[in-house]
PDB file of N, CA and C in Angstrom:
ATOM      1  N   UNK A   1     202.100 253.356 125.762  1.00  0.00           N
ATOM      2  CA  UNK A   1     201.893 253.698 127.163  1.00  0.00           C
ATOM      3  C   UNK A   1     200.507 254.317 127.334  1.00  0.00           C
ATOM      4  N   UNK A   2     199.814 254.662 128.197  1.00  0.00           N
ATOM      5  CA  UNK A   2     198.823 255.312 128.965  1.00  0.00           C
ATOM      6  C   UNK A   2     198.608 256.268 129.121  1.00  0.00           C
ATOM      7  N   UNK A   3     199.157 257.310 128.163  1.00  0.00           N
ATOM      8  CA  UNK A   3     199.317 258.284 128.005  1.00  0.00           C
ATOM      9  C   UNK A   3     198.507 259.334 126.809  1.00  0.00           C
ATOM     10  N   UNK A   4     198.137 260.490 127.140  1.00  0.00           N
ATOM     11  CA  UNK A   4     197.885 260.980 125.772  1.00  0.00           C
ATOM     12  C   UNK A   4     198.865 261.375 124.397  1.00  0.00           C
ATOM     13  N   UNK A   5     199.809 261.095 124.906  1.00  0.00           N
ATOM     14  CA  UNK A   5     200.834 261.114 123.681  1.00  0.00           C
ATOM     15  C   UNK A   5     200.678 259.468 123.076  1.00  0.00           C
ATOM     16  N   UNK A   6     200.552 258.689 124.027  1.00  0.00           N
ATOM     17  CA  UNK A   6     200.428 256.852 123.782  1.00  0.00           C
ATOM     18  C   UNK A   6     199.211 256.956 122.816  1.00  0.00           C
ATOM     19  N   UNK A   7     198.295 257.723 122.983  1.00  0.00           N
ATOM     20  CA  UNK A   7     197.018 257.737 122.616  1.00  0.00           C
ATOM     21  C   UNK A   7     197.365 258.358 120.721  1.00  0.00           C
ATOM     22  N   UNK A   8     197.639 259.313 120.989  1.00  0.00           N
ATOM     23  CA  UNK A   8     198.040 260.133 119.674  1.00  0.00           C
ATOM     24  C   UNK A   8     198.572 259.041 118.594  1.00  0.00           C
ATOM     25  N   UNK A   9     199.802 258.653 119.281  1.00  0.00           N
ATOM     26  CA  UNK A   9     200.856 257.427 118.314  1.00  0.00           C
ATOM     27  C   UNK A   9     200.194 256.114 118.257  1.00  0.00           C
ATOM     28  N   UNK A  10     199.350 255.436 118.769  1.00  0.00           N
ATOM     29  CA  UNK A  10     198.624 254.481 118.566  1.00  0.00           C
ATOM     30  C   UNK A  10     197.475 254.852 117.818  1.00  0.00           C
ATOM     31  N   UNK A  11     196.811 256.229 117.513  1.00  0.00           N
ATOM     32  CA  UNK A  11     196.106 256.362 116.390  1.00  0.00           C
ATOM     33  C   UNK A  11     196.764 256.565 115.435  1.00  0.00           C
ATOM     34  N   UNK A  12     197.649 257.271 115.632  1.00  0.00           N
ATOM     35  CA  UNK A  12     198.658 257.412 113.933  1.00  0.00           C
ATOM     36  C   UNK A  12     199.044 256.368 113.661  1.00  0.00           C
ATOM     37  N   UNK A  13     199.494 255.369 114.102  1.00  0.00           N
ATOM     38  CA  UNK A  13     199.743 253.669 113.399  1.00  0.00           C
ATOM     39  C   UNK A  13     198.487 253.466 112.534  1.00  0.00           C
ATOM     40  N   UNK A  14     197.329 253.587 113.605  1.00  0.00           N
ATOM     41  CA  UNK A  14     195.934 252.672 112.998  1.00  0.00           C
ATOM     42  C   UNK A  14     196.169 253.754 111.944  1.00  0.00           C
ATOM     43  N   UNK A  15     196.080 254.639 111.254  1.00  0.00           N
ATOM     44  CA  UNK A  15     195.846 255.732 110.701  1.00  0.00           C
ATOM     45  C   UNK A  15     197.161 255.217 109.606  1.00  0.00           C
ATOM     46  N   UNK A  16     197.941 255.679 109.875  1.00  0.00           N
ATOM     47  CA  UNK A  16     198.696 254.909 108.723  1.00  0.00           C
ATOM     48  C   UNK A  16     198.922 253.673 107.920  1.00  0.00           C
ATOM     49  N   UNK A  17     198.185 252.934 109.036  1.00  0.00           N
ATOM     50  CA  UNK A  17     197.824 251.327 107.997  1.00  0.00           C
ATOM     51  C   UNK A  17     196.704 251.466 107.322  1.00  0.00           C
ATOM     52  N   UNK A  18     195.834 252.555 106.917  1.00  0.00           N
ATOM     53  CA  UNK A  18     194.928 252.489 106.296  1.00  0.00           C
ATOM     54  C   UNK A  18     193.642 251.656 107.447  1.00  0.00           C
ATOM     55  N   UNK A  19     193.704 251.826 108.242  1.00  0.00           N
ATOM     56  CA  UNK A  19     192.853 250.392 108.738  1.00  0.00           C
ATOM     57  C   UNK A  19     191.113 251.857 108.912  1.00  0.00           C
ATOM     58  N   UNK A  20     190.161 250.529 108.671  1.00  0.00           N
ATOM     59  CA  UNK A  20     189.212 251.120 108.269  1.00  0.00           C
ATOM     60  C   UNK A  20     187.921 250.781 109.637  1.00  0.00           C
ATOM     61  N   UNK A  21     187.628 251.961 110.451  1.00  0.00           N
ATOM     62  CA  UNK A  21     186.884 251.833 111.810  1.00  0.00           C
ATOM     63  C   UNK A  21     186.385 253.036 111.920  1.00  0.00           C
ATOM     64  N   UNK A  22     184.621 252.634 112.406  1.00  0.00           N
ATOM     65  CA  UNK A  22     184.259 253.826 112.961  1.00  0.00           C
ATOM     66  C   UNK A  22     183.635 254.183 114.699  1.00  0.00           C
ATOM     67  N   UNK A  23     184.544 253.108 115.338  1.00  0.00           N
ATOM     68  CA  UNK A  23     184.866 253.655 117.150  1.00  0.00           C
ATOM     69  C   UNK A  23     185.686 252.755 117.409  1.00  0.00           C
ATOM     70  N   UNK A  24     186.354 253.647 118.330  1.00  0.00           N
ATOM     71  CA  UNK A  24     187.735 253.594 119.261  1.00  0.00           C
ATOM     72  C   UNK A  24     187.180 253.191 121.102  1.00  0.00           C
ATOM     73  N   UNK A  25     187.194 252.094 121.643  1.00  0.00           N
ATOM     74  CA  UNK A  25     187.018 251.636 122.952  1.00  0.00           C
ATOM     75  C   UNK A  25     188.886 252.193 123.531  1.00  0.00           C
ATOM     76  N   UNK A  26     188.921 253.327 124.439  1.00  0.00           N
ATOM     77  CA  UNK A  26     190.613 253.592 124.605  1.00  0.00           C
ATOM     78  C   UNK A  26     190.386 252.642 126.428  1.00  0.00           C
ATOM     79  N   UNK A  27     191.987 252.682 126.408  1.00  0.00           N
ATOM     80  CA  UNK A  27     191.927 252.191 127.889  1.00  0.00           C
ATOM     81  C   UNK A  27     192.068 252.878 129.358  1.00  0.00           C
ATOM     82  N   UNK A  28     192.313 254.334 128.571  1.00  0.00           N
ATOM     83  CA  UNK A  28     192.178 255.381 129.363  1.00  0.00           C
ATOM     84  C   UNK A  28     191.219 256.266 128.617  1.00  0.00           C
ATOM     85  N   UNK A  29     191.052 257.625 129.602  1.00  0.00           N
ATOM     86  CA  UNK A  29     190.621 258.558 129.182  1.00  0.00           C
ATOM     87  C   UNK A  29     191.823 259.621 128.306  1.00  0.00           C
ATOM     88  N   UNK A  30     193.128 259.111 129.262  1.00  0.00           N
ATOM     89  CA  UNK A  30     193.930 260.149 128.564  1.00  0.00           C
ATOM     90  C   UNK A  30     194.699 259.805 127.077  1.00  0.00           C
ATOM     91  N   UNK A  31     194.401 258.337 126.893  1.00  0.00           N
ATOM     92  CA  UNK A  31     194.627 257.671 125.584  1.00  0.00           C
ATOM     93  C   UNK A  31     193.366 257.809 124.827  1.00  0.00           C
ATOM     94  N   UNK A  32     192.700 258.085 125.044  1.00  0.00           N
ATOM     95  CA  UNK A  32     191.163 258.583 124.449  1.00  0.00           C
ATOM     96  C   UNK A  32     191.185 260.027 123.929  1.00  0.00           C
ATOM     97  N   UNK A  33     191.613 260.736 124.830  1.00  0.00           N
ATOM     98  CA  UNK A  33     192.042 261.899 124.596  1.00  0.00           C
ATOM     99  C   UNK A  33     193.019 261.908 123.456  1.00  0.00           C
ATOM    100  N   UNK A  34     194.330 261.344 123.729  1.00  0.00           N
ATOM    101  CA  UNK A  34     195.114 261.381 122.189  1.00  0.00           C
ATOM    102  C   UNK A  34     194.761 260.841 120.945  1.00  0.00           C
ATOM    103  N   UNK A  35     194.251 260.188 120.516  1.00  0.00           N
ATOM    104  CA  UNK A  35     193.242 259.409 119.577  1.00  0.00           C
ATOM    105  C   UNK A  35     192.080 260.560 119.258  1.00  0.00           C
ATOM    106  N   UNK A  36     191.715 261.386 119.968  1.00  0.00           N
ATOM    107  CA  UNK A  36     190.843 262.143 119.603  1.00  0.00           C
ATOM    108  C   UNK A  36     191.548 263.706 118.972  1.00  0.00           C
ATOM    109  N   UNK A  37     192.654 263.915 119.339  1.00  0.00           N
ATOM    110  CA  UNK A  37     193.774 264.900 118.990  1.00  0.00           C
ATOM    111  C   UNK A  37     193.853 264.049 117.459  1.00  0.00           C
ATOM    112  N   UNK A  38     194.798 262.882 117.156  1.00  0.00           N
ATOM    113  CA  UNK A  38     194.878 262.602 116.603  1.00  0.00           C
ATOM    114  C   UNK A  38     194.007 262.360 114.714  1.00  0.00           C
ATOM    115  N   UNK A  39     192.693 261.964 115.822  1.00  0.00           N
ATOM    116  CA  UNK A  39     192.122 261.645 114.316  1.00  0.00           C
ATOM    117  C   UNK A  39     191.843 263.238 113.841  1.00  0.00           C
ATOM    118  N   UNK A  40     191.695 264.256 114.940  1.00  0.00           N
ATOM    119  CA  UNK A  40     190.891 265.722 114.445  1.00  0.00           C
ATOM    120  C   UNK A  40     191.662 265.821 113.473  1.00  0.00           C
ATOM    121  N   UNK A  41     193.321 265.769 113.425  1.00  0.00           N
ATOM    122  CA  UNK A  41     194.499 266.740 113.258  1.00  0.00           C
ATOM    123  C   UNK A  41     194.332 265.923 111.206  1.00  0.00           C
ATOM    124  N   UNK A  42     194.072 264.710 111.317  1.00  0.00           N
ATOM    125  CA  UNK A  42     194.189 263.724 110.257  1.00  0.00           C
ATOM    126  C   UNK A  42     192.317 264.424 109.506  1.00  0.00           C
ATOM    127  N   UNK A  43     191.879 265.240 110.009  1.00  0.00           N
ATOM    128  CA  UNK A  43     190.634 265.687 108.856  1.00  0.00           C
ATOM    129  C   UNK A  43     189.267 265.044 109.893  1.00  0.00           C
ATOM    130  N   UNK A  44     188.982 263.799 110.105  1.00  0.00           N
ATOM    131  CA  UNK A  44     188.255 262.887 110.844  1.00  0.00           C
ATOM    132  C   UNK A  44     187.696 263.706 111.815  1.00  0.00           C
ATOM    133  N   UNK A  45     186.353 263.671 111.823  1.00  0.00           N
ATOM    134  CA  UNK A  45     185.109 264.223 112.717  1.00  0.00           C
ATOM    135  C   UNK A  45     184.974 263.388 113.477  1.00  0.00           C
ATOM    136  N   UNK A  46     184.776 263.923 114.940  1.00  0.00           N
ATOM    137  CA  UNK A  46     184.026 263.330 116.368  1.00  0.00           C
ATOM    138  C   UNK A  46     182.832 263.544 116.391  1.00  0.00           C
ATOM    139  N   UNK A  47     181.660 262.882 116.714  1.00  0.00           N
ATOM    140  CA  UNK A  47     181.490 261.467 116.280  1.00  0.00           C
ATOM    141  C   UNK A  47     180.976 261.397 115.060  1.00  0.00           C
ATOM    142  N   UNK A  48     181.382 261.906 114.134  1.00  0.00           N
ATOM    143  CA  UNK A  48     180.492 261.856 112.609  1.00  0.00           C
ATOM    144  C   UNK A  48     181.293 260.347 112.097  1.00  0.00           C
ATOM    145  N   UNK A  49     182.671 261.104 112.073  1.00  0.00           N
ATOM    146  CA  UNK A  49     183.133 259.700 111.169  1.00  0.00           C
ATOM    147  C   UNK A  49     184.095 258.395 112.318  1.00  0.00           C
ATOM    148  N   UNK A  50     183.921 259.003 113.405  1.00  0.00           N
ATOM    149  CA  UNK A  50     184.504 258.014 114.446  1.00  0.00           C
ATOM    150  C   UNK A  50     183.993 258.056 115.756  1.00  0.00           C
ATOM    151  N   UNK A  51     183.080 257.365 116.810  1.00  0.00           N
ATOM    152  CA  UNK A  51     182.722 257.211 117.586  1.00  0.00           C
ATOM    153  C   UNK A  51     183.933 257.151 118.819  1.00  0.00           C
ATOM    154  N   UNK A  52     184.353 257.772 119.864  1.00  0.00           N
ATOM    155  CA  UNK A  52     185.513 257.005 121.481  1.00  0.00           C
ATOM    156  C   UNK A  52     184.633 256.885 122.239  1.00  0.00           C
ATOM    157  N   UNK A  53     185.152 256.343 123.148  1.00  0.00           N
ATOM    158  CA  UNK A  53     184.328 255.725 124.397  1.00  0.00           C
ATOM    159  C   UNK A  53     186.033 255.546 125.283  1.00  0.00           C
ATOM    160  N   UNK A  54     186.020 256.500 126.224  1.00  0.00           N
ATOM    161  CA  UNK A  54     187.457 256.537 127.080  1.00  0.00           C
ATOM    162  C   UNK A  54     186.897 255.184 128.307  1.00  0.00           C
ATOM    163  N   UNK A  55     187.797 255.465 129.326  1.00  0.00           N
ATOM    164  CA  UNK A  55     187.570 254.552 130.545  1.00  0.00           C
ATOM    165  C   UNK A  55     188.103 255.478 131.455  1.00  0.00           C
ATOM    166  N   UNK A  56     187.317 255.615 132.863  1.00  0.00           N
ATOM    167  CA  UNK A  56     188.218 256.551 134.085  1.00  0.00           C
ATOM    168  C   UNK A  56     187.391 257.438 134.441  1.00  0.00           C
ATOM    169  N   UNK A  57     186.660 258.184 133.222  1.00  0.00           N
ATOM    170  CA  UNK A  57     186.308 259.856 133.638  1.00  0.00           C
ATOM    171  C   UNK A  57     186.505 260.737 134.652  1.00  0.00           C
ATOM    172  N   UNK A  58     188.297 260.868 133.761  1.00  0.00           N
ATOM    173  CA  UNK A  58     189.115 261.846 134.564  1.00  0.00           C
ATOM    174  C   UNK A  58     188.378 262.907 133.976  1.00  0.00           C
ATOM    175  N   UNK A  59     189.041 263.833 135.137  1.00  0.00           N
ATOM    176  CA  UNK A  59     188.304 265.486 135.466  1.00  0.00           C
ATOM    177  C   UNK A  59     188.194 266.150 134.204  1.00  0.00           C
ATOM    178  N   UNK A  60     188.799 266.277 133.938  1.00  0.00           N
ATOM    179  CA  UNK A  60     188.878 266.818 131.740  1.00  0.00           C
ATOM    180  C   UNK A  60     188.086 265.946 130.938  1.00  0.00           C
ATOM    181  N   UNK A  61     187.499 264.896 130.868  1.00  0.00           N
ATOM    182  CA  UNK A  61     187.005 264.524 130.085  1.00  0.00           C
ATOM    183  C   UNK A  61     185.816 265.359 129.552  1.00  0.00           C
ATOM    184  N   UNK A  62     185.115 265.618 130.361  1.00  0.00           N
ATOM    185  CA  UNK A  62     184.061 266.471 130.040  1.00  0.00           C
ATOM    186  C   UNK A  62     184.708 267.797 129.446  1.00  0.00           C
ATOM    187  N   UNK A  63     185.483 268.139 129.825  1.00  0.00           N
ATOM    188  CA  UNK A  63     186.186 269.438 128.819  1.00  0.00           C
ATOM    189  C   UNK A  63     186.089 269.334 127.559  1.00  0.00           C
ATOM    190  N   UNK A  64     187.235 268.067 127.007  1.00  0.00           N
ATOM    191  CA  UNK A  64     187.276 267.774 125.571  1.00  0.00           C
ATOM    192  C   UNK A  64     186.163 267.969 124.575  1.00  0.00           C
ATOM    193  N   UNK A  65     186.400 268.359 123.407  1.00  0.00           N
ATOM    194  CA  UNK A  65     185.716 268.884 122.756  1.00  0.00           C
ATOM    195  C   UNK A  65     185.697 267.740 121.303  1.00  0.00           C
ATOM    196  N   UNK A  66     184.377 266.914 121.061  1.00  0.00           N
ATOM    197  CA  UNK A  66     183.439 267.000 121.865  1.00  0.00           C
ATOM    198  C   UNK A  66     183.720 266.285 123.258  1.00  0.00           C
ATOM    199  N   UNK A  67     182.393 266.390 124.361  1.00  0.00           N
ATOM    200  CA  UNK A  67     183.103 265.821 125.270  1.00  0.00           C
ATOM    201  C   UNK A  67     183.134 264.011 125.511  1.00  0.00           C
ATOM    202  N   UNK A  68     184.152 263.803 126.388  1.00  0.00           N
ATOM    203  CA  UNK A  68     184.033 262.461 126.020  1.00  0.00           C
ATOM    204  C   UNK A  68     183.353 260.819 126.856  1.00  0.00           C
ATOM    205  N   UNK A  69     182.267 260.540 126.085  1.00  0.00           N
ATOM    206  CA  UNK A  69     181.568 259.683 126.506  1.00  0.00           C
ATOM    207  C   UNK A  69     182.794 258.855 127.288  1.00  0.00           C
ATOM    208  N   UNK A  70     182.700 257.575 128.262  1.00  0.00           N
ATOM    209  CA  UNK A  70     183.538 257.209 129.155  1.00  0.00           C
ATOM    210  C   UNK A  70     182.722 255.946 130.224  1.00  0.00           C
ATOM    211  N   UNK A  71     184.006 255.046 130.962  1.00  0.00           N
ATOM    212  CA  UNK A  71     183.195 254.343 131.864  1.00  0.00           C
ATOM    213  C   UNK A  71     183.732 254.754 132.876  1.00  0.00           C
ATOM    214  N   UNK A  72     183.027 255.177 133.992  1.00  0.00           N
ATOM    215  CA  UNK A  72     183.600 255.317 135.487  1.00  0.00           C
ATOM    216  C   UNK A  72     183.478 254.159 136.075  1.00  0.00           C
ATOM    217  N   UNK A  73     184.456 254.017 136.826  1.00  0.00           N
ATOM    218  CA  UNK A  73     184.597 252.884 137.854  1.00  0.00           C
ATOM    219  C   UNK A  73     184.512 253.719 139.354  1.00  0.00           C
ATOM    220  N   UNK A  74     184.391 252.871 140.395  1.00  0.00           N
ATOM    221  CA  UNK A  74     183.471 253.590 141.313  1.00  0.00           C
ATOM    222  C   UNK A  74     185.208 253.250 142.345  1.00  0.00           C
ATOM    223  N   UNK A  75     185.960 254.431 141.871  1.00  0.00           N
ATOM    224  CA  UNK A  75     187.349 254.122 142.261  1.00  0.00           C
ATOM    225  C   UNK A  75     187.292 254.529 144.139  1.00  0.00           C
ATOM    226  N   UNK A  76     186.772 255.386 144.396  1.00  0.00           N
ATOM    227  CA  UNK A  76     186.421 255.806 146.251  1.00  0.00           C
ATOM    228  C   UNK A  76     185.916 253.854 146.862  1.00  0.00           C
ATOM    229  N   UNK A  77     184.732 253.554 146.107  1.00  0.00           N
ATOM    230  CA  UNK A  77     184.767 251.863 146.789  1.00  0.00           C
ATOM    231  C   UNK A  77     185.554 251.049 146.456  1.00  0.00           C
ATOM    232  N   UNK A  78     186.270 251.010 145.949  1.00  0.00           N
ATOM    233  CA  UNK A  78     187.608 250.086 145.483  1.00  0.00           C
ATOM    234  C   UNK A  78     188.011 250.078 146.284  1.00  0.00           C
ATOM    235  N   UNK A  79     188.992 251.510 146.721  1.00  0.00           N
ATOM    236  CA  UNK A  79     190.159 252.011 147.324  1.00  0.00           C
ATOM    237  C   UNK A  79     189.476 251.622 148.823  1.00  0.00           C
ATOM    238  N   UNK A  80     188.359 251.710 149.216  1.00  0.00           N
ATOM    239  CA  UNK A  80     187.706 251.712 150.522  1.00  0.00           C
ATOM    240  C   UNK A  80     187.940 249.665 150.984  1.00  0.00           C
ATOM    241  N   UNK A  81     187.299 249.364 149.951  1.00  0.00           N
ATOM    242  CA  UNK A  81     187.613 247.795 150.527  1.00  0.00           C
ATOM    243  C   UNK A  81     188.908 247.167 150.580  1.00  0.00           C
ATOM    244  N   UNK A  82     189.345 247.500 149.275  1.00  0.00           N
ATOM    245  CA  UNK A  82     191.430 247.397 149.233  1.00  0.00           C
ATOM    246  C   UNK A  82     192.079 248.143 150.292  1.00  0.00           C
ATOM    247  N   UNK A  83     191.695 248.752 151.372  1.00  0.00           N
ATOM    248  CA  UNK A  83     192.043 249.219 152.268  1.00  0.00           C
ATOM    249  C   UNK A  83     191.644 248.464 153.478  1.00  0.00           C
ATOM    250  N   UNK A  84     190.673 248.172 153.302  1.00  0.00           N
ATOM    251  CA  UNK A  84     189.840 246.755 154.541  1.00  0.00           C
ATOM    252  C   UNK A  84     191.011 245.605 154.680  1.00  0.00           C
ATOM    253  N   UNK A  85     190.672 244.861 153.657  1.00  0.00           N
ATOM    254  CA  UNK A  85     191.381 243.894 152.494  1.00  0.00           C
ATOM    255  C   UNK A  85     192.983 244.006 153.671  1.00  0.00           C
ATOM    256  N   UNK A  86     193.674 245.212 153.198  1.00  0.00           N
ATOM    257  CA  UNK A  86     194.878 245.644 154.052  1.00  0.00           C
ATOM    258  C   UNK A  86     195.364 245.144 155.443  1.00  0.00           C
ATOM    259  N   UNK A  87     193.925 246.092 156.183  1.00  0.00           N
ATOM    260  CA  UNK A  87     194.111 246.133 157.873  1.00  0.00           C
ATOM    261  C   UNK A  87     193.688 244.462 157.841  1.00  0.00           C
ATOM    262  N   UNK A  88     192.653 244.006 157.332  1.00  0.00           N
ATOM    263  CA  UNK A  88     192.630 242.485 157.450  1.00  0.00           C
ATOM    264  C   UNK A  88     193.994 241.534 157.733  1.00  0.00           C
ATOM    265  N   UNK A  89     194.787 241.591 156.401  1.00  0.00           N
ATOM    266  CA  UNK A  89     195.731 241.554 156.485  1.00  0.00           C
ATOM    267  C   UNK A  89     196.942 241.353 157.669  1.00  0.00           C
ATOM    268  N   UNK A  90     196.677 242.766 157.700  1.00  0.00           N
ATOM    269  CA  UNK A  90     197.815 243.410 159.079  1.00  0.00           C
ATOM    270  C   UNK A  90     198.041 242.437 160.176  1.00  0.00           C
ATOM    271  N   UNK A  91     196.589 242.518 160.319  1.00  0.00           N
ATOM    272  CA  UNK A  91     195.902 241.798 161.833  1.00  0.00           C
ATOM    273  C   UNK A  91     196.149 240.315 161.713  1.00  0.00           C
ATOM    274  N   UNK A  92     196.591 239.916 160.527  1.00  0.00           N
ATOM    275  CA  UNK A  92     196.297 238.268 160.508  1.00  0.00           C
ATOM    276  C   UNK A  92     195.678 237.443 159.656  1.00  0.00           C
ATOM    277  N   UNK A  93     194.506 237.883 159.250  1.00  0.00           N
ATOM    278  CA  UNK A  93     193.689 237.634 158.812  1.00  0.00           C
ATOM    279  C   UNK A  93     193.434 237.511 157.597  1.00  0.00           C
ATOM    280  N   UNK A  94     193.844 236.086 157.462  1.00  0.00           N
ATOM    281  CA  UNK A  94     194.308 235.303 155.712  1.00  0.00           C
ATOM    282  C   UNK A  94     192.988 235.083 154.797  1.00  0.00           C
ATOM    283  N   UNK A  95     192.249 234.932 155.179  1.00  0.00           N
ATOM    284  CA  UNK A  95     190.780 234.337 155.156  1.00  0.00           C
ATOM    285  C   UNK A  95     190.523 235.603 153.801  1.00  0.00           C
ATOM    286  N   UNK A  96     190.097 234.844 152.775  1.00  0.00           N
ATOM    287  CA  UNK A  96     189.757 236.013 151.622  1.00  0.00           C
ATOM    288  C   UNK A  96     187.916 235.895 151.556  1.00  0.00           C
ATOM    289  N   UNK A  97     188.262 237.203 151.398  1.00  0.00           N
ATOM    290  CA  UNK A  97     186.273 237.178 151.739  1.00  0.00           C
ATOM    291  C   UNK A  97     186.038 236.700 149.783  1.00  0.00           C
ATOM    292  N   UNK A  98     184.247 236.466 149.404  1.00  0.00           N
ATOM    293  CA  UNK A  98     184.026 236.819 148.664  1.00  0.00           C
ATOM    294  C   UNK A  98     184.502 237.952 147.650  1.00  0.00           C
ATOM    295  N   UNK A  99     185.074 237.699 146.304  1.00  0.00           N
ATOM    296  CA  UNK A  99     185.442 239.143 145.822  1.00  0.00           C
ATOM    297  C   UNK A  99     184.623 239.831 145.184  1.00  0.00           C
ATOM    298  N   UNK A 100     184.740 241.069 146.028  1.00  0.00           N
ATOM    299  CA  UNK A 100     183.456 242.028 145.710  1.00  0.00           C
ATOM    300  C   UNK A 100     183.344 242.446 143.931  1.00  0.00           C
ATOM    301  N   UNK A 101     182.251 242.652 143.848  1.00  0.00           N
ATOM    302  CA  UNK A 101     181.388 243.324 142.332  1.00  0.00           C
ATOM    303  C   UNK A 101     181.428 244.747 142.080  1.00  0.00           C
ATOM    304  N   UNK A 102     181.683 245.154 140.989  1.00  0.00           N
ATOM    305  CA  UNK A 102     181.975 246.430 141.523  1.00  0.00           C
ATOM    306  C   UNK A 102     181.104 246.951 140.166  1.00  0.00           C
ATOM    307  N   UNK A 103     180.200 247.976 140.078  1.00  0.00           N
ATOM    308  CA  UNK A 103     179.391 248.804 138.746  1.00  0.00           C
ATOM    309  C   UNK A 103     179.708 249.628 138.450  1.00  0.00           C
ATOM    310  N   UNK A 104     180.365 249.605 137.386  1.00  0.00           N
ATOM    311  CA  UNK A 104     181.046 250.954 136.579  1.00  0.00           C
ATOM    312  C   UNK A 104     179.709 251.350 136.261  1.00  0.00           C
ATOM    313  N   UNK A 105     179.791 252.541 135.220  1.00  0.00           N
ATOM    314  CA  UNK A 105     178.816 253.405 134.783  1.00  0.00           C
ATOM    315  C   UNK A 105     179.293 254.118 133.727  1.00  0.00           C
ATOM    316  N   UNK A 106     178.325 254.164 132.686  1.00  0.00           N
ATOM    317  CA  UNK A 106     178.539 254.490 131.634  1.00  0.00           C
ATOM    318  C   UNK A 106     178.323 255.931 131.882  1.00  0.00           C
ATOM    319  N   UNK A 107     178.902 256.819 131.756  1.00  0.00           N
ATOM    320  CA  UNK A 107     178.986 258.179 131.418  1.00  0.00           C
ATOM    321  C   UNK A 107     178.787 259.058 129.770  1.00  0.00           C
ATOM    322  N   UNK A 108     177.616 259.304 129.816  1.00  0.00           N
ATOM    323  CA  UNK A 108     177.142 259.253 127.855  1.00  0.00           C
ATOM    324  C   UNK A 108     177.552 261.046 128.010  1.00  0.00           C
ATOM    325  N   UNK A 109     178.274 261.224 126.657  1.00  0.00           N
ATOM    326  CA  UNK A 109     179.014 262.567 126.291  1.00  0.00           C
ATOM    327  C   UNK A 109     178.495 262.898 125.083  1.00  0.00           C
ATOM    328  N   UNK A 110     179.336 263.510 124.338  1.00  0.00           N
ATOM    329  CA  UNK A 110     179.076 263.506 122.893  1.00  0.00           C
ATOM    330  C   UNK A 110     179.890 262.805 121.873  1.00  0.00           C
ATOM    331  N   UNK A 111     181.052 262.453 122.607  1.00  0.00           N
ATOM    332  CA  UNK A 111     182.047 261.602 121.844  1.00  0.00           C
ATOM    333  C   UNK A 111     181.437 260.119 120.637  1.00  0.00           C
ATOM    334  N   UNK A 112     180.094 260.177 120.928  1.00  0.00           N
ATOM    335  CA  UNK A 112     179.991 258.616 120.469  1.00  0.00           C
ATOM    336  C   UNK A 112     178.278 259.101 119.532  1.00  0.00           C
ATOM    337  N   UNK A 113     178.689 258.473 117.839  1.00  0.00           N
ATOM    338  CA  UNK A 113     177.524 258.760 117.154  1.00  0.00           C
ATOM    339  C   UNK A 113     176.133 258.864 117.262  1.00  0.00           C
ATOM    340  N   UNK A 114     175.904 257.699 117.515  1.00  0.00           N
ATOM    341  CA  UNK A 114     174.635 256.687 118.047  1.00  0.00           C
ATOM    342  C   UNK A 114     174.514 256.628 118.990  1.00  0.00           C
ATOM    343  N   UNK A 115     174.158 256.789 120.216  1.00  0.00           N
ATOM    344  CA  UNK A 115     173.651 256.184 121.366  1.00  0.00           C
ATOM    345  C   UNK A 115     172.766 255.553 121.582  1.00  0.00           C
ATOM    346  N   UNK A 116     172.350 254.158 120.914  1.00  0.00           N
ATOM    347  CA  UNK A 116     170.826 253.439 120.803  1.00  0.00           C
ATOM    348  C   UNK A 116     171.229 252.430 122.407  1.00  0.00           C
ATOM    349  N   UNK A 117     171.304 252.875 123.309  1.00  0.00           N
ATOM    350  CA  UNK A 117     171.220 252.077 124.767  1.00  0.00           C
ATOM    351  C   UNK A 117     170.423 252.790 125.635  1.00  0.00           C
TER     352      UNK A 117
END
């Protein structure tokens, strides 16, 4: 699940198969977050011996220690056109526009070894 407990138990699998990596792409921030609980608790340094990179940059991310690099999605214009999109809708109006582009943004933390970008 999507969760920071999801996060925790999906590193302890990788972690118990021996499997051999040094960064974690999570699909959240708060599964980023558990993976980062996880590897600390298992000995494993942020970012010495493992690079994350979350997705979301929920409000805590920057808390986490270290904090955690991340992609924001520009969720206020989403919600703004998926709301257009809606009343369009409402009114009738079947007609699908172009689907919009949307630019996440990389949010650089300390979570991640290297930063050569």
């Amino acid at each position: 699940d999507f969760t920071v407990d999801g996060g925790v138990r999906a590193m302890q699998k990788l972690l118990a198969r021996g499997c051999q990596f040094t960064s974690v792409f999570s699909l959240n921030d708060q599964m980023a977050a558990g993976a980062m609980k996880a590897l600390t608790l298992s000995g494993k340094k942020i970012p010495e011996d493992v690079s994350i990179v979350g997705f979301d940059d929920v409000e805590y991310a920057e808390l986490l220690s270290p904090g955690l690099t991340t992609i924001k999605q520009p969720v206020e214009e989403m919600g703004k056109v998926a709301a257009g999109l809606a009343v369009k809708l409402i009114h009738g109006d079947t007609g699908l526009p172009k689907q919009p582009l949307f630019d996440p943004v990389l949010i650089r933390r300390d979570s991640v070894k290297d930063l050569n970008y």
